[in-house]
Every structure is written in structure tokens, then in C-alpha cells.
PDB file of N, CA and C in Angstrom:
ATOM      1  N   UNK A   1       0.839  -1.186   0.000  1.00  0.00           N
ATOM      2  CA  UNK A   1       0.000   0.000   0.000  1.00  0.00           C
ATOM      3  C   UNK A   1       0.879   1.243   0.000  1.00  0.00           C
ATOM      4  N   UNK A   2       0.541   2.632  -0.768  1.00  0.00           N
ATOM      5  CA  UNK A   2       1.471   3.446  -1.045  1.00  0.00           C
ATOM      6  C   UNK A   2       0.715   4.294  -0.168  1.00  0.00           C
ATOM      7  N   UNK A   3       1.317   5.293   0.314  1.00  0.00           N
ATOM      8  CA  UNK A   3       0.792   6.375   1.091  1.00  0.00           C
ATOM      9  C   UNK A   3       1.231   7.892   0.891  1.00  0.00           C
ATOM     10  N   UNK A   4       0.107   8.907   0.724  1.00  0.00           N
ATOM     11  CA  UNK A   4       0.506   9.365   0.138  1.00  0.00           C
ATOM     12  C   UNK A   4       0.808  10.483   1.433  1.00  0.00           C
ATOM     13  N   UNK A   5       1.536  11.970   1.025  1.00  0.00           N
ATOM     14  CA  UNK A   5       1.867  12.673   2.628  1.00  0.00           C
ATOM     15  C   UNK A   5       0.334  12.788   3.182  1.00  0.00           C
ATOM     16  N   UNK A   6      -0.352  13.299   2.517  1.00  0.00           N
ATOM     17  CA  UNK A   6      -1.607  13.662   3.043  1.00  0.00           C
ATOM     18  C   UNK A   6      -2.139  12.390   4.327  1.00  0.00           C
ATOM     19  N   UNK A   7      -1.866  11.291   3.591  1.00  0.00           N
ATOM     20  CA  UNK A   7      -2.067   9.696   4.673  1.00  0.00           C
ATOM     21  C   UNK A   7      -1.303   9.940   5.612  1.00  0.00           C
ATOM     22  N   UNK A   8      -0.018   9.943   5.629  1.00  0.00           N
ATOM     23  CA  UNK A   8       1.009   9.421   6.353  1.00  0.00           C
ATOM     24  C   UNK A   8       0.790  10.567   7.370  1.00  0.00           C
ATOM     25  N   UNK A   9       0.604  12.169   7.187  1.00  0.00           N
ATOM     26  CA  UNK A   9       0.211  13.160   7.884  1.00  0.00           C
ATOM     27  C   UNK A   9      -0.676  12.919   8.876  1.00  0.00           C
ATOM     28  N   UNK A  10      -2.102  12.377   8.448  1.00  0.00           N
ATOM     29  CA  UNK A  10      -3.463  11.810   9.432  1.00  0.00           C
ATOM     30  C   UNK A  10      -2.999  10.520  10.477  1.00  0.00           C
ATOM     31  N   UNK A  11      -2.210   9.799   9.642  1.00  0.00           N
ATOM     32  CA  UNK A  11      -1.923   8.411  10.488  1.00  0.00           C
ATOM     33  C   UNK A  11      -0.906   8.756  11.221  1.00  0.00           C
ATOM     34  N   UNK A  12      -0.003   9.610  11.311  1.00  0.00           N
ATOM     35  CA  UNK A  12       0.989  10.212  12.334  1.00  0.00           C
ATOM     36  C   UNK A  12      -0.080  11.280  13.569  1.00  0.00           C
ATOM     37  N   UNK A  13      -0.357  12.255  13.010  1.00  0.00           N
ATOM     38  CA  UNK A  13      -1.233  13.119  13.758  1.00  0.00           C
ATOM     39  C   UNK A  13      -0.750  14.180  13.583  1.00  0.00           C
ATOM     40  N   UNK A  14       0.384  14.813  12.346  1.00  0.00           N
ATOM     41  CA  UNK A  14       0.813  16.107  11.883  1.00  0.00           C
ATOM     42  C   UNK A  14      -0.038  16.238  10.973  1.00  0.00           C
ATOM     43  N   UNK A  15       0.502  17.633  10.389  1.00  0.00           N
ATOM     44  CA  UNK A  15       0.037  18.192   9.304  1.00  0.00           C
ATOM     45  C   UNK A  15       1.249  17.811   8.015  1.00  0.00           C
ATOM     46  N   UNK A  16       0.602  17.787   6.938  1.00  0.00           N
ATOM     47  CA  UNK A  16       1.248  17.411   5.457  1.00  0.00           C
ATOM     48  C   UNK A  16       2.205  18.429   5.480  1.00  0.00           C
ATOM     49  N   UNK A  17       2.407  19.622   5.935  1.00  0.00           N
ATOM     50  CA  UNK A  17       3.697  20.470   5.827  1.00  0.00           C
ATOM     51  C   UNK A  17       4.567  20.229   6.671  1.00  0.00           C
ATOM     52  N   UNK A  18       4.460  19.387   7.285  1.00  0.00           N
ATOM     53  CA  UNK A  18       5.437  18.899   8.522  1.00  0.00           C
ATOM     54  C   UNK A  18       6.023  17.411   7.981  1.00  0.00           C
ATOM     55  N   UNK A  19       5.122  16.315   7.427  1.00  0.00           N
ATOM     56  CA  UNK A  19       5.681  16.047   6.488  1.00  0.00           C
ATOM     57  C   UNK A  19       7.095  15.769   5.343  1.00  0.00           C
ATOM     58  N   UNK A  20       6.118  17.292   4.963  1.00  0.00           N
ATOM     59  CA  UNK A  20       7.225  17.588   3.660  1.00  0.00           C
ATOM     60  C   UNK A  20       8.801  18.279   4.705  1.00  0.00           C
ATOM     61  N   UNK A  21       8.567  18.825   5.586  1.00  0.00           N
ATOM     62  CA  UNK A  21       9.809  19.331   6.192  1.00  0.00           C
ATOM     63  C   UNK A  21      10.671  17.973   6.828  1.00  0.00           C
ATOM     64  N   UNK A  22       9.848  17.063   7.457  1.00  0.00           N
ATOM     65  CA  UNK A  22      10.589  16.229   7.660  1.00  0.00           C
ATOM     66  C   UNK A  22      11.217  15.328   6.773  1.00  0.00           C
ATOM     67  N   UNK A  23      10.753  15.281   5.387  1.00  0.00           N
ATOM     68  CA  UNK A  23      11.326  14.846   3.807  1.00  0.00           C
ATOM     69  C   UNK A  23      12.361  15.849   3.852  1.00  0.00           C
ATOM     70  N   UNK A  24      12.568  16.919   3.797  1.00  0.00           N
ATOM     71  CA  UNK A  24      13.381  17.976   3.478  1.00  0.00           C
ATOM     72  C   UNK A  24      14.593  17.962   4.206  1.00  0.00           C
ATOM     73  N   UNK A  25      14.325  17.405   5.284  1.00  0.00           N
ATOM     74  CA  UNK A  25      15.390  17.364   6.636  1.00  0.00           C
ATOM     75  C   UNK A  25      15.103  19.018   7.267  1.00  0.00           C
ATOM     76  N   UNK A  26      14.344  20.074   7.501  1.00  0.00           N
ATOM     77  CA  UNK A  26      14.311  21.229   7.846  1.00  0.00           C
ATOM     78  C   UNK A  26      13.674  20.788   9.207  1.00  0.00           C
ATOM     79  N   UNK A  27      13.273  19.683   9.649  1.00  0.00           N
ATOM     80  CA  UNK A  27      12.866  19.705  10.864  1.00  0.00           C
ATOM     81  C   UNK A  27      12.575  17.897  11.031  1.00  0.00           C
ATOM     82  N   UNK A  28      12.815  17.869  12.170  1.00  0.00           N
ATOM     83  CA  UNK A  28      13.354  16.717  12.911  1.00  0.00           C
ATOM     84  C   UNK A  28      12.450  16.224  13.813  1.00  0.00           C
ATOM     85  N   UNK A  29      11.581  15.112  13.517  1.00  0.00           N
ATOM     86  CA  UNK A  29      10.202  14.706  14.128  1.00  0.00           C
ATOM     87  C   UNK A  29      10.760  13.972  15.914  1.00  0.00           C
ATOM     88  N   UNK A  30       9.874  14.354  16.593  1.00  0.00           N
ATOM     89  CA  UNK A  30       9.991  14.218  17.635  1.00  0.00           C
ATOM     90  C   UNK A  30      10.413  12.169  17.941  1.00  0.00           C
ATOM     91  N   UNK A  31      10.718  11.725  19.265  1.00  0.00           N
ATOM     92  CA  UNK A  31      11.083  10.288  18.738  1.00  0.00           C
ATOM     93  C   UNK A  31       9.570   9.348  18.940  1.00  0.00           C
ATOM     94  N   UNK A  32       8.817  10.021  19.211  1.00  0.00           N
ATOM     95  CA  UNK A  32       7.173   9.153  19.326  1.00  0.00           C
ATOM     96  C   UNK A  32       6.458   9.594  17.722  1.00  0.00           C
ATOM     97  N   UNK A  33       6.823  10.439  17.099  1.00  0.00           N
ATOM     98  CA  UNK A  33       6.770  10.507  15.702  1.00  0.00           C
ATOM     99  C   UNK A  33       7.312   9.919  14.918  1.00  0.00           C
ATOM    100  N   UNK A  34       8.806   9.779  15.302  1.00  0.00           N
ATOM    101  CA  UNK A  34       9.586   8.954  14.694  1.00  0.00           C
ATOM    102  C   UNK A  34       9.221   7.651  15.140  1.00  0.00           C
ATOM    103  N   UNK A  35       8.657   6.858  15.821  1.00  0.00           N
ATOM    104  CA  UNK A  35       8.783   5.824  15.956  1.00  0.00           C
ATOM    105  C   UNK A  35       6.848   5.602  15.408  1.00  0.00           C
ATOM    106  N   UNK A  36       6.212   6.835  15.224  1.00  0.00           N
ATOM    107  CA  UNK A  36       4.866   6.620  14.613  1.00  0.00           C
ATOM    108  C   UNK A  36       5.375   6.201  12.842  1.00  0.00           C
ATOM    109  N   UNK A  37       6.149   7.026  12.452  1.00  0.00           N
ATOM    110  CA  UNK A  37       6.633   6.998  11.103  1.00  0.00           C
ATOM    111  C   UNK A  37       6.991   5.673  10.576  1.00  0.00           C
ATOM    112  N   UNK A  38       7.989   5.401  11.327  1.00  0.00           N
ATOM    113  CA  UNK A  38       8.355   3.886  10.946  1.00  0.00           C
ATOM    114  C   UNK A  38       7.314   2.873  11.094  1.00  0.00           C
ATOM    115  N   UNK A  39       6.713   2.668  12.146  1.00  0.00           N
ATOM    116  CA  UNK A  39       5.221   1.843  11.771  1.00  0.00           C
ATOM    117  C   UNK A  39       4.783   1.910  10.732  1.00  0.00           C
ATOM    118  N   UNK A  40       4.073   3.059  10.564  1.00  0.00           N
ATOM    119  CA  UNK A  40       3.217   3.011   9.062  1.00  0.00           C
ATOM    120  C   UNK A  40       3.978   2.926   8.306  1.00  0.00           C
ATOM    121  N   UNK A  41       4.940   3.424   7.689  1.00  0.00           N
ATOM    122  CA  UNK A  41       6.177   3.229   6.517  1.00  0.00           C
ATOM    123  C   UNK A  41       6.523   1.902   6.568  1.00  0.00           C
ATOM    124  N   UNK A  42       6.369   1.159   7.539  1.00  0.00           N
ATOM    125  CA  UNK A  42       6.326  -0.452   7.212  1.00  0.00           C
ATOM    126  C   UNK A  42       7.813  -0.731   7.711  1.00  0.00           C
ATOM    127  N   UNK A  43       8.533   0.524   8.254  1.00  0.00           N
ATOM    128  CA  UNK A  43       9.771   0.506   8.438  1.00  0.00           C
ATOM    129  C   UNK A  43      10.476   0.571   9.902  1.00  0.00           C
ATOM    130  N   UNK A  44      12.051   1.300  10.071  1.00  0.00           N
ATOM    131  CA  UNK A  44      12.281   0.933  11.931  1.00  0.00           C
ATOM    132  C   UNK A  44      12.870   2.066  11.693  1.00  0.00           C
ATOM    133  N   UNK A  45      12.665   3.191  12.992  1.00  0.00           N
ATOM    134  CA  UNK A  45      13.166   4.336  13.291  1.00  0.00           C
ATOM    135  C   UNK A  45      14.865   3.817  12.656  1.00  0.00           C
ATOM    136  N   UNK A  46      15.876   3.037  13.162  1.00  0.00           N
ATOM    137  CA  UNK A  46      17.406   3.019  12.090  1.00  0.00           C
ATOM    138  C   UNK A  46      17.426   3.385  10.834  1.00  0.00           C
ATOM    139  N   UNK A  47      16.244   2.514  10.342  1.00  0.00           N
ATOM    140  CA  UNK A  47      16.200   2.707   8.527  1.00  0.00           C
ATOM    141  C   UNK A  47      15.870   4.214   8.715  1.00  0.00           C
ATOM    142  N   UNK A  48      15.012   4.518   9.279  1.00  0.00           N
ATOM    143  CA  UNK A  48      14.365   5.895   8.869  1.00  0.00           C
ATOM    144  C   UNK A  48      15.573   7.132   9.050  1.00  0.00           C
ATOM    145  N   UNK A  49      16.790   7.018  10.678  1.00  0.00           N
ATOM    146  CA  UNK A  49      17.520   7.322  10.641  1.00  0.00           C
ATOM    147  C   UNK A  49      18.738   7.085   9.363  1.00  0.00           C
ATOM    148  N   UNK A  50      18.636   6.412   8.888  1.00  0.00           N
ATOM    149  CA  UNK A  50      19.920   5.853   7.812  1.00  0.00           C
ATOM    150  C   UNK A  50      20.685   4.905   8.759  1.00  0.00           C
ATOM    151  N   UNK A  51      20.514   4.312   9.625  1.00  0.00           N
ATOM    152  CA  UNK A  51      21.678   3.212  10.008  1.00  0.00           C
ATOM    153  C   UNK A  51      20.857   1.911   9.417  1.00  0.00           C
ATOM    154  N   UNK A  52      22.300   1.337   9.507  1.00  0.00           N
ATOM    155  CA  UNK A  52      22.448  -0.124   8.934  1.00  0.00           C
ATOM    156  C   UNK A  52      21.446  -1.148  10.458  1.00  0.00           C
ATOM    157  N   UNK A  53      20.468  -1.951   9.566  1.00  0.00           N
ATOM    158  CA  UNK A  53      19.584  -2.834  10.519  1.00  0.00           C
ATOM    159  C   UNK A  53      20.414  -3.668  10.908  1.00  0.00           C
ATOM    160  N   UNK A  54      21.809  -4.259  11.522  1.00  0.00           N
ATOM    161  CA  UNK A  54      22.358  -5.051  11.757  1.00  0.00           C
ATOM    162  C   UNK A  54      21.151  -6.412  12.529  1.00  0.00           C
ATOM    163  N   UNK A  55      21.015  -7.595  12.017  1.00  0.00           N
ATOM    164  CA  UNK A  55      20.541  -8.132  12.570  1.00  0.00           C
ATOM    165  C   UNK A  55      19.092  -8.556  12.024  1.00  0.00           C
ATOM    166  N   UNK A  56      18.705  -7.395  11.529  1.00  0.00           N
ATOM    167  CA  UNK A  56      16.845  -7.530  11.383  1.00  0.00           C
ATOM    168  C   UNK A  56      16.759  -7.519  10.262  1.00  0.00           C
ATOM    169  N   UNK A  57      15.842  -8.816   9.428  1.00  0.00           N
ATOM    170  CA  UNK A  57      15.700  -9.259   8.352  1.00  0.00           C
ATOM    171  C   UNK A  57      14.389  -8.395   7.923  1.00  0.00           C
ATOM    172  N   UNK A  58      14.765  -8.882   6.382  1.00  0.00           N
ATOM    173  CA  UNK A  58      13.553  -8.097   5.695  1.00  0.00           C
ATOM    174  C   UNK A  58      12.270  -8.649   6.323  1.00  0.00           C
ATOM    175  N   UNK A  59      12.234  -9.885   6.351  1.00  0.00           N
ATOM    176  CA  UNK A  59      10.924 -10.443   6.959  1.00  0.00           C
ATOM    177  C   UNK A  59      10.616  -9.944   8.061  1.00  0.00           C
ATOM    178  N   UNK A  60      11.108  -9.845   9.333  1.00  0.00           N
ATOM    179  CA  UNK A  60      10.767  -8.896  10.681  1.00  0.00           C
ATOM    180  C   UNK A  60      10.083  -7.287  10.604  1.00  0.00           C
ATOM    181  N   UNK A  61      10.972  -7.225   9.424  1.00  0.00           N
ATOM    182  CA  UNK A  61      10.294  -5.345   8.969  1.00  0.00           C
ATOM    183  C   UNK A  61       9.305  -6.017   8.210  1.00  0.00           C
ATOM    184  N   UNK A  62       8.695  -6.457   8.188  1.00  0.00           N
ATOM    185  CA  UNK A  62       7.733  -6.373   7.477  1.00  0.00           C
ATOM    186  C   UNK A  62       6.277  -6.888   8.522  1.00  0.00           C
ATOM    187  N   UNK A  63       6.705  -7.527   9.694  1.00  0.00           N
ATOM    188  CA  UNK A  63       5.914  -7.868  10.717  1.00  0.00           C
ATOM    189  C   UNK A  63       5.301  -6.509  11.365  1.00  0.00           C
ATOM    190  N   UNK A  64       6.183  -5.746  11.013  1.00  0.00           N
ATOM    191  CA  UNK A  64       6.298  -4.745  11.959  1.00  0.00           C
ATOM    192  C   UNK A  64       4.435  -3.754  11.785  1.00  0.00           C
ATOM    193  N   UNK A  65       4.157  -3.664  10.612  1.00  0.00           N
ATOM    194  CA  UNK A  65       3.082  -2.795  10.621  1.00  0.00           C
ATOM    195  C   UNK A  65       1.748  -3.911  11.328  1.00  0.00           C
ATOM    196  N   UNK A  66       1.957  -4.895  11.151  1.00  0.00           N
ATOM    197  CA  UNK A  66       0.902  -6.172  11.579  1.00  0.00           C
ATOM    198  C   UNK A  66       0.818  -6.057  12.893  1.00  0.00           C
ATOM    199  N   UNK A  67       2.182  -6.144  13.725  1.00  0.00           N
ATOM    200  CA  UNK A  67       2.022  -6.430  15.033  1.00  0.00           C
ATOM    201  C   UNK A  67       1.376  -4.516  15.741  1.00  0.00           C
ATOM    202  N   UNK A  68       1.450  -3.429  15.194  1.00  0.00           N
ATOM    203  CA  UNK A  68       1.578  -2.141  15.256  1.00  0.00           C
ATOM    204  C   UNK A  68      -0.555  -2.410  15.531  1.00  0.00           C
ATOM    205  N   UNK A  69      -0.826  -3.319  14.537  1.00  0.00           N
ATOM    206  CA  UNK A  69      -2.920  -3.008  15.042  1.00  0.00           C
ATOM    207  C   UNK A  69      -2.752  -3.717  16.002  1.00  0.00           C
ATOM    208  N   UNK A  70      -1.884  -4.465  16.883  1.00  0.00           N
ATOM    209  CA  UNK A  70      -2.568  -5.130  17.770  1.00  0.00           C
ATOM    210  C   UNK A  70      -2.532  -4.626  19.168  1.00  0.00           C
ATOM    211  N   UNK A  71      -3.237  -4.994  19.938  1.00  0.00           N
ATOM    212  CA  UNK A  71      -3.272  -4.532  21.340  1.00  0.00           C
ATOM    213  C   UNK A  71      -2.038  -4.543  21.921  1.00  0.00           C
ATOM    214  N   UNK A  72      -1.876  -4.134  23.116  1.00  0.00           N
ATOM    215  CA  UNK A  72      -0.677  -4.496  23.872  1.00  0.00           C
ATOM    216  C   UNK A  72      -0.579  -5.979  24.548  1.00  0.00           C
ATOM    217  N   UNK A  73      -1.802  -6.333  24.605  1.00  0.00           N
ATOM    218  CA  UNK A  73      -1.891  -7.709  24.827  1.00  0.00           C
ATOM    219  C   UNK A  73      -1.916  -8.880  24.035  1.00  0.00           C
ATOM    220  N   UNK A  74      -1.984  -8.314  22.825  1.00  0.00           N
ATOM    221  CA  UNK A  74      -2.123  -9.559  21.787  1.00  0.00           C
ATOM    222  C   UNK A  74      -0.575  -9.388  21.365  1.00  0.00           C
ATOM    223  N   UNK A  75      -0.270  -8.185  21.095  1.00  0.00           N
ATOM    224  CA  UNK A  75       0.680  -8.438  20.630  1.00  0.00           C
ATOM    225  C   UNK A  75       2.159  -8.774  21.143  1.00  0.00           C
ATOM    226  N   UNK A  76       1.689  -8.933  22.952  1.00  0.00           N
ATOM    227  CA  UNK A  76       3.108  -9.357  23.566  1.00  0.00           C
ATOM    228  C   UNK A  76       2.867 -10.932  23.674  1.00  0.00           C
ATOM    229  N   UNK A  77       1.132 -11.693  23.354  1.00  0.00           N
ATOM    230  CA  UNK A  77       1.221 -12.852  22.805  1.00  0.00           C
ATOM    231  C   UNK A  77       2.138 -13.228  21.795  1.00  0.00           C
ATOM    232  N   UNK A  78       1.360 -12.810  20.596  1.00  0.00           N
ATOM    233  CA  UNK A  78       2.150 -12.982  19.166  1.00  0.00           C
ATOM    234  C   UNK A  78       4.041 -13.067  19.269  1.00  0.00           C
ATOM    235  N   UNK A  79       4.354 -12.154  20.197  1.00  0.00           N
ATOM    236  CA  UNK A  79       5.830 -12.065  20.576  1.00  0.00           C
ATOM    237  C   UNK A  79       6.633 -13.331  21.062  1.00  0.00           C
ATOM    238  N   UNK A  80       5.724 -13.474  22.179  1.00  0.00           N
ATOM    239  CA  UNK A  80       5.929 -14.695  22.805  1.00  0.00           C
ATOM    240  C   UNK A  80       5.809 -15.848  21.966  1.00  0.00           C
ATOM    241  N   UNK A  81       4.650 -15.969  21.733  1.00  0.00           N
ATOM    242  CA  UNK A  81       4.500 -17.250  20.622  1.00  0.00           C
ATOM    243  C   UNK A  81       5.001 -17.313  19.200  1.00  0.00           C
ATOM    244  N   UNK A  82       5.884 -16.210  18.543  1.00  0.00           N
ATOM    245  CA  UNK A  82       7.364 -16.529  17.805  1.00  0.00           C
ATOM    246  C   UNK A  82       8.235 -16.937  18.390  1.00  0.00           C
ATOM    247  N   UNK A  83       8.653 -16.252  19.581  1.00  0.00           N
ATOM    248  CA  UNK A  83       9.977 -16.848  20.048  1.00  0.00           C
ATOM    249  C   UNK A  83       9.690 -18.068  20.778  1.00  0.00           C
ATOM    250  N   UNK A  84       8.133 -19.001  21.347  1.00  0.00           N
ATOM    251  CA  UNK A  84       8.655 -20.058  21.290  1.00  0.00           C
ATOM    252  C   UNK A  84       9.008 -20.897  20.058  1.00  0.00           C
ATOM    253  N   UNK A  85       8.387 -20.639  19.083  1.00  0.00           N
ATOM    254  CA  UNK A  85       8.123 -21.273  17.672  1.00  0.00           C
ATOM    255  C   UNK A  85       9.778 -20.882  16.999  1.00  0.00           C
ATOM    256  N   UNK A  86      10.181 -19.995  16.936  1.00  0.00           N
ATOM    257  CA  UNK A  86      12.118 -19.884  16.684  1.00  0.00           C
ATOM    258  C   UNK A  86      12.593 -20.942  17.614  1.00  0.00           C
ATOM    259  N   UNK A  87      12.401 -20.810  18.846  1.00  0.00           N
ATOM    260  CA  UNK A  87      13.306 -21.615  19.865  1.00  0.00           C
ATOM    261  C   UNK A  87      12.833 -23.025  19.560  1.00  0.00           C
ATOM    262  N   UNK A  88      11.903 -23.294  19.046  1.00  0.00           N
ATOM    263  CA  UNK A  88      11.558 -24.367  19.048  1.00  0.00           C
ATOM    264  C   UNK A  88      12.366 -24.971  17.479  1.00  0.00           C
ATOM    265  N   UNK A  89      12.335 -24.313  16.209  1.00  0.00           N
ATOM    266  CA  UNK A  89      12.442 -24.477  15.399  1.00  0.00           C
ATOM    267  C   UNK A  89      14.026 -24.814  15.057  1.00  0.00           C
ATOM    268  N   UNK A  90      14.935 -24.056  15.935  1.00  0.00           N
ATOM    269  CA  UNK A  90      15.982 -23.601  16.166  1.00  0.00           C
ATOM    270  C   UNK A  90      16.673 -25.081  16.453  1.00  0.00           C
ATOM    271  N   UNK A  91      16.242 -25.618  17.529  1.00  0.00           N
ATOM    272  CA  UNK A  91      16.904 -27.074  18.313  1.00  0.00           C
ATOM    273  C   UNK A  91      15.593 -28.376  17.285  1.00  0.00           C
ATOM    274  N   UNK A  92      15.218 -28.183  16.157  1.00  0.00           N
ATOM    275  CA  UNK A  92      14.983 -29.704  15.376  1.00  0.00           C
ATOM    276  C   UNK A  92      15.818 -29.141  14.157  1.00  0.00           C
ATOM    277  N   UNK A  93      16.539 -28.337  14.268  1.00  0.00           N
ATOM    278  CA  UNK A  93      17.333 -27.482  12.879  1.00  0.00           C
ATOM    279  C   UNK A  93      18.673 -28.442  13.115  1.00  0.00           C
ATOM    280  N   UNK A  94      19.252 -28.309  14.205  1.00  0.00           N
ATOM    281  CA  UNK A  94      20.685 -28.424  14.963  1.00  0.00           C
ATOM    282  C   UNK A  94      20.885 -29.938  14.749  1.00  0.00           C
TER     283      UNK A  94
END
């Protein structure tokens, strides 16, 4: 799904000229913006900063907007119940 500023503006809770400044680099979104940004962008405050994801696969960024609708409770399920399902997956691998 593409988004356009006008979206990404409403689903953050700025305005589209704030936005475009933060495209511009003229202003520097707060880090609960920044970390609103990367959700919807499907992405992780590093990428959004420019650092290298050491570690985190394309597949994980891509979990990322999925686990973002869920509650705080479902989604420290879902958490849990990957990492038993890795740990589990991990030792019939070995």
C-alpha cells in the first residue's frame, strides 16, 4: 500500500507540511513521531535514521506494521508465541 503525505500526515497526527519538512530534513520529528513513522512506513526508526539494521531481516520489517494493530496484549502474545516457535524451530534445525 502506497501512502501518500496527506495519509502518512493523518496516520501520524501532523500536518502534510510537517511532512514535507521532515522529507526535506528542515525539521526533525519528535522520537514518538519517529517511531509513529516507521510503523506506518512499514519501516524501523534506524532505517528511517539511515543506520544499517544489523541483525533484522527483511521479513521482521515487514511484521512490523501487523504487530503495530494489535493490542498491547495480543501483541506481547504474538511475541511470545514466535519466540517459542524460533526456539523451538531452532533445536529440530541443529
Amino acid at each position: 500500500m502506497q501512502l501518500t503525505q496527506v495519509d502518512l500526515s493523518e496516520l501520524v497526527g501532523v500536518d502534510m507540511e510537517t511532512i514535507c519538512r521532515f522529507e526535506r530534513g528542515k525539521h526533525l520529528p519528535s522520537l514518538m513521531t519517529l517511531k509513529l513513522l516507521a510503523t506506518h512506513l512499514g519501516s524501523s526508526v534506524g532505517a528511517l535514521l539511515g543506520e544499517d539494521e544489523v541483525g533484522e531481516t527483511k521479513s521482521l520489517a515487514q511484521l512490523t506494521p501487523a504487530l503495530a494493530l494489535l493490542s498491547e496484549e495480543d501483541r506481547d502474545y504474538a511475541l511470545q508465541a514466535m519466540h517459542g516457535l524460533c526456539i523451538h524451530q531452532g533445536k529440530r534445525t541443529r
